[in-house]
Protein backbone atom coordinates (compact mmCIF):
# COMPACT_ATOMS: atom_id res chain seq x y z
CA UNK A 1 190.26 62.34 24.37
CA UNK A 2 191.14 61.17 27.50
CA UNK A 3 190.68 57.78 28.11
CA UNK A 4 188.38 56.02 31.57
CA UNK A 5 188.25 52.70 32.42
CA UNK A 6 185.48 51.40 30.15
CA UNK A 7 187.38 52.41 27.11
CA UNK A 8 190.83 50.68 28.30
CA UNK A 9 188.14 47.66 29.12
CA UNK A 10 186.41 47.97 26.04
CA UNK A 11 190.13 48.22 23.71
CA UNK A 12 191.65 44.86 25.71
CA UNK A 13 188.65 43.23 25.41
CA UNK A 14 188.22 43.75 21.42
CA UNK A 15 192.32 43.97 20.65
CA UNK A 16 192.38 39.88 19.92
CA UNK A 17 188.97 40.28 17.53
CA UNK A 18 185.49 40.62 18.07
CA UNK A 19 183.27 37.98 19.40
CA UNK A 20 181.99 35.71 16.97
CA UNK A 21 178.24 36.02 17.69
CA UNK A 22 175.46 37.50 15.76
CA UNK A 23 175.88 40.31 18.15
CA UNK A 24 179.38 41.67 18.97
CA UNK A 25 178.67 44.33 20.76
CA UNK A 26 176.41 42.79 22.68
CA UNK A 27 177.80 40.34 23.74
CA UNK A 28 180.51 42.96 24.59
CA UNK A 29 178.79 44.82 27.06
CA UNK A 30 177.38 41.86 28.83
CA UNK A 31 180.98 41.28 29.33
CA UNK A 32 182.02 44.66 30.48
CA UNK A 33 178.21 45.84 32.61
CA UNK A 34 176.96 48.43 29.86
CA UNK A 35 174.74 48.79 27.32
CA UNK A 36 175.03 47.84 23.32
CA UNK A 37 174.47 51.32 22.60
CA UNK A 38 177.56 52.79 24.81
CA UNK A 39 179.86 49.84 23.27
CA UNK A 40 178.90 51.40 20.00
CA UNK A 41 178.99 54.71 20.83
CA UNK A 42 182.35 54.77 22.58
CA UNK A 43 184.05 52.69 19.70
CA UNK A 44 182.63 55.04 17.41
CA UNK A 45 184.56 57.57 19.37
CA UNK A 46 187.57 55.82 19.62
CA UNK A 47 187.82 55.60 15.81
CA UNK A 48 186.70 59.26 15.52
CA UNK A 49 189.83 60.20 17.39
CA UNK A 50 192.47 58.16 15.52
CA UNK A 51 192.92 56.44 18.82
CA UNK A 52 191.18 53.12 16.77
CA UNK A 53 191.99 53.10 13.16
CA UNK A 54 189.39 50.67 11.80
CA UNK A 55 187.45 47.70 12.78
CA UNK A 56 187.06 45.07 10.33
CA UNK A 57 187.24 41.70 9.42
CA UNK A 58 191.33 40.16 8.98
CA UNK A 59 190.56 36.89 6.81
CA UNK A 60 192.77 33.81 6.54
CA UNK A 61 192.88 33.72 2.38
CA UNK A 62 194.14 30.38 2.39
CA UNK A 63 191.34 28.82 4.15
CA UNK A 64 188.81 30.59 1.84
CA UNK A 65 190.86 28.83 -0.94
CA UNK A 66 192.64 31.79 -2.14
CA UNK A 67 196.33 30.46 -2.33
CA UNK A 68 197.79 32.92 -4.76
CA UNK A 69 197.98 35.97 -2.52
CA UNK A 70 200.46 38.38 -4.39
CA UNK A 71 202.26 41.71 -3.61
CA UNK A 72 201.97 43.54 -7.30
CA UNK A 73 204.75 45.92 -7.36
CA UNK A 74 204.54 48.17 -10.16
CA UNK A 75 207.14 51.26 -11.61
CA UNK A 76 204.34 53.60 -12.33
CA UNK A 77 205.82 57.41 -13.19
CA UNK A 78 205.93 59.59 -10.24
CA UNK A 79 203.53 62.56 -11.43
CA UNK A 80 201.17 59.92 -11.69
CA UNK A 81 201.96 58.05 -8.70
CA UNK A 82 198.81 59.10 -6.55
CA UNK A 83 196.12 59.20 -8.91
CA UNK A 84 196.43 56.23 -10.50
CA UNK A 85 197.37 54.52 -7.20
CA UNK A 86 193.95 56.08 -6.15
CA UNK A 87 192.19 53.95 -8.95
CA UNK A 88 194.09 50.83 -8.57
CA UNK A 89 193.05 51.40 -4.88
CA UNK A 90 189.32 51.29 -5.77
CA UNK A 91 189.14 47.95 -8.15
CA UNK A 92 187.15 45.45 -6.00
CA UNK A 93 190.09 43.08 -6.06
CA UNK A 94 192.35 45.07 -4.69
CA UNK A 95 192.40 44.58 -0.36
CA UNK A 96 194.89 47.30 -0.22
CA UNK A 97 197.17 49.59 -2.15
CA UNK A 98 199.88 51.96 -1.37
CA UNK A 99 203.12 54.16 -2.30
CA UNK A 100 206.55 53.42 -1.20
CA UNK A 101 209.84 55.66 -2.10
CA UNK A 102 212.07 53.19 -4.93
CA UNK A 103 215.99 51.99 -3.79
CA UNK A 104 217.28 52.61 -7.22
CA UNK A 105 218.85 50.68 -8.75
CA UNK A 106 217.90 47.44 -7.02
CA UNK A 107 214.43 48.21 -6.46
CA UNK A 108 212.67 50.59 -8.97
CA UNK A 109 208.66 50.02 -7.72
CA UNK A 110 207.02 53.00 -6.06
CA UNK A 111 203.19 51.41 -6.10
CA UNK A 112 202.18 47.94 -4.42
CA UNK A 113 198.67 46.41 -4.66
CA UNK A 114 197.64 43.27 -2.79
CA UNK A 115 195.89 40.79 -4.88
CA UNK A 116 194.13 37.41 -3.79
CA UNK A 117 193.19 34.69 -6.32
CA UNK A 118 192.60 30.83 -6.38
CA UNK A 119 195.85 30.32 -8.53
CA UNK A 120 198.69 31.74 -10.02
CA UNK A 121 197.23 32.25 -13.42
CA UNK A 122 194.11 33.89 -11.88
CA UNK A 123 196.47 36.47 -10.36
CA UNK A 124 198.35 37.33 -13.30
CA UNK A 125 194.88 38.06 -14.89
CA UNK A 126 194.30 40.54 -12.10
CA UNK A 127 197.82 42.20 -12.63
CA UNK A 128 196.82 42.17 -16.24
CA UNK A 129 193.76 44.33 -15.28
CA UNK A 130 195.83 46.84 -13.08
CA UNK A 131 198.31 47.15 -16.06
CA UNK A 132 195.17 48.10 -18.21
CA UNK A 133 194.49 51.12 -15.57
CA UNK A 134 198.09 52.11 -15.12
CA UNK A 135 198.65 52.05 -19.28
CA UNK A 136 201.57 54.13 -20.35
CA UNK A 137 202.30 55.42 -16.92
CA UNK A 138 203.86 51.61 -16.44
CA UNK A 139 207.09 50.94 -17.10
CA UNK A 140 207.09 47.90 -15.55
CA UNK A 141 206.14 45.21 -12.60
CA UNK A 142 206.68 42.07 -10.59
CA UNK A 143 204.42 39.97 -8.67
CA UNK A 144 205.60 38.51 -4.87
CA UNK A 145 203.96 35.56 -3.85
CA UNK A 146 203.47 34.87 0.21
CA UNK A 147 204.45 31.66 0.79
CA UNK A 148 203.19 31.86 4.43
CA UNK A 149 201.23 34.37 6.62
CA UNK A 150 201.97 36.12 8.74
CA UNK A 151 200.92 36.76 12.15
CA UNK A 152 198.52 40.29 12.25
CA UNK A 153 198.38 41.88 15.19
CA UNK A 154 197.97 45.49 16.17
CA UNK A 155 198.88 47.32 19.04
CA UNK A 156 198.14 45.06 22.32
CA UNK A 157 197.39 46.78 26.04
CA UNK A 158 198.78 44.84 28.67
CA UNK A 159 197.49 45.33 32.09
């Protein structure tokens, strides 16, 4: 896909968030002189070409009052790595989950799933539920606690 002006426009002017209207894209091509329907169409495009990944909403957990936000890292055996990762992946809890090689002997974890709860003990209750689903193939975990966040940014175009 090659790339005119109106999608360059349309990628600097959404790279910092959408506008916080009723209607985004709306209020997007008011801004850039074109229609709703081509600010649709040609994100729609963007994301069918891998040029945008997603577009979605990035939520600050600690003003929604979750301040237990918690990396689980788990030592889950590797022939089961990717299914069960695949099932941790799809528990409504879970914002994101994901495989990463172990640095034996320091670090023996191969599967990490973000959890978000009001407190400490709430979160151990959801690692408690992920242990459930993992069962056997566990052999053993850790939970790592932000204790800030961070700032979350993609790629930025500058002109």
């Amino acid at each position: 896909m090659t790339l005119d002006r109106l999608d360059l426009a349309l990628i600097r002017a959404t790279q910092g968030g959408l506008p916080l209207t009723p209607e985004p894209y709306a209020a997007l091509a008011a801004k850039l002189g074109t229609t709703e329907a081509e600010v649709i169409a040609r994100l729609t495009a963007l994301q069918d070409t891998g040029i945008l990944r997603r577009i979605g909403a990035v939520p600050n957990h600690y003003r929604l009052g979750y301040t237990a936000n918690g990396m689980t890292v788990w030592d889950v055996a590797d022939a089961q790595v990717d299914a069960l990762g695949e099932a941790i992946g799809r528990l409504p809890f879970v914002s994101h989950c994901y495989r990463r090689p172990r640095a034996l002997p320091h670090w023996p974890y191969n599967l990490f799933a973000m959890v978000h709860a009001h407190s400490r003990v709430d979160a151990d209750a959801l690692a408690a539920q992920i242990a459930a689903v993992l069962g056997a193939a566990c052999h053993g975990h850790d939970i790592l606690y932000s204790t800030r966040i961070l700032k979350k940014t993609g790629l930025r175009l500058v002109d």
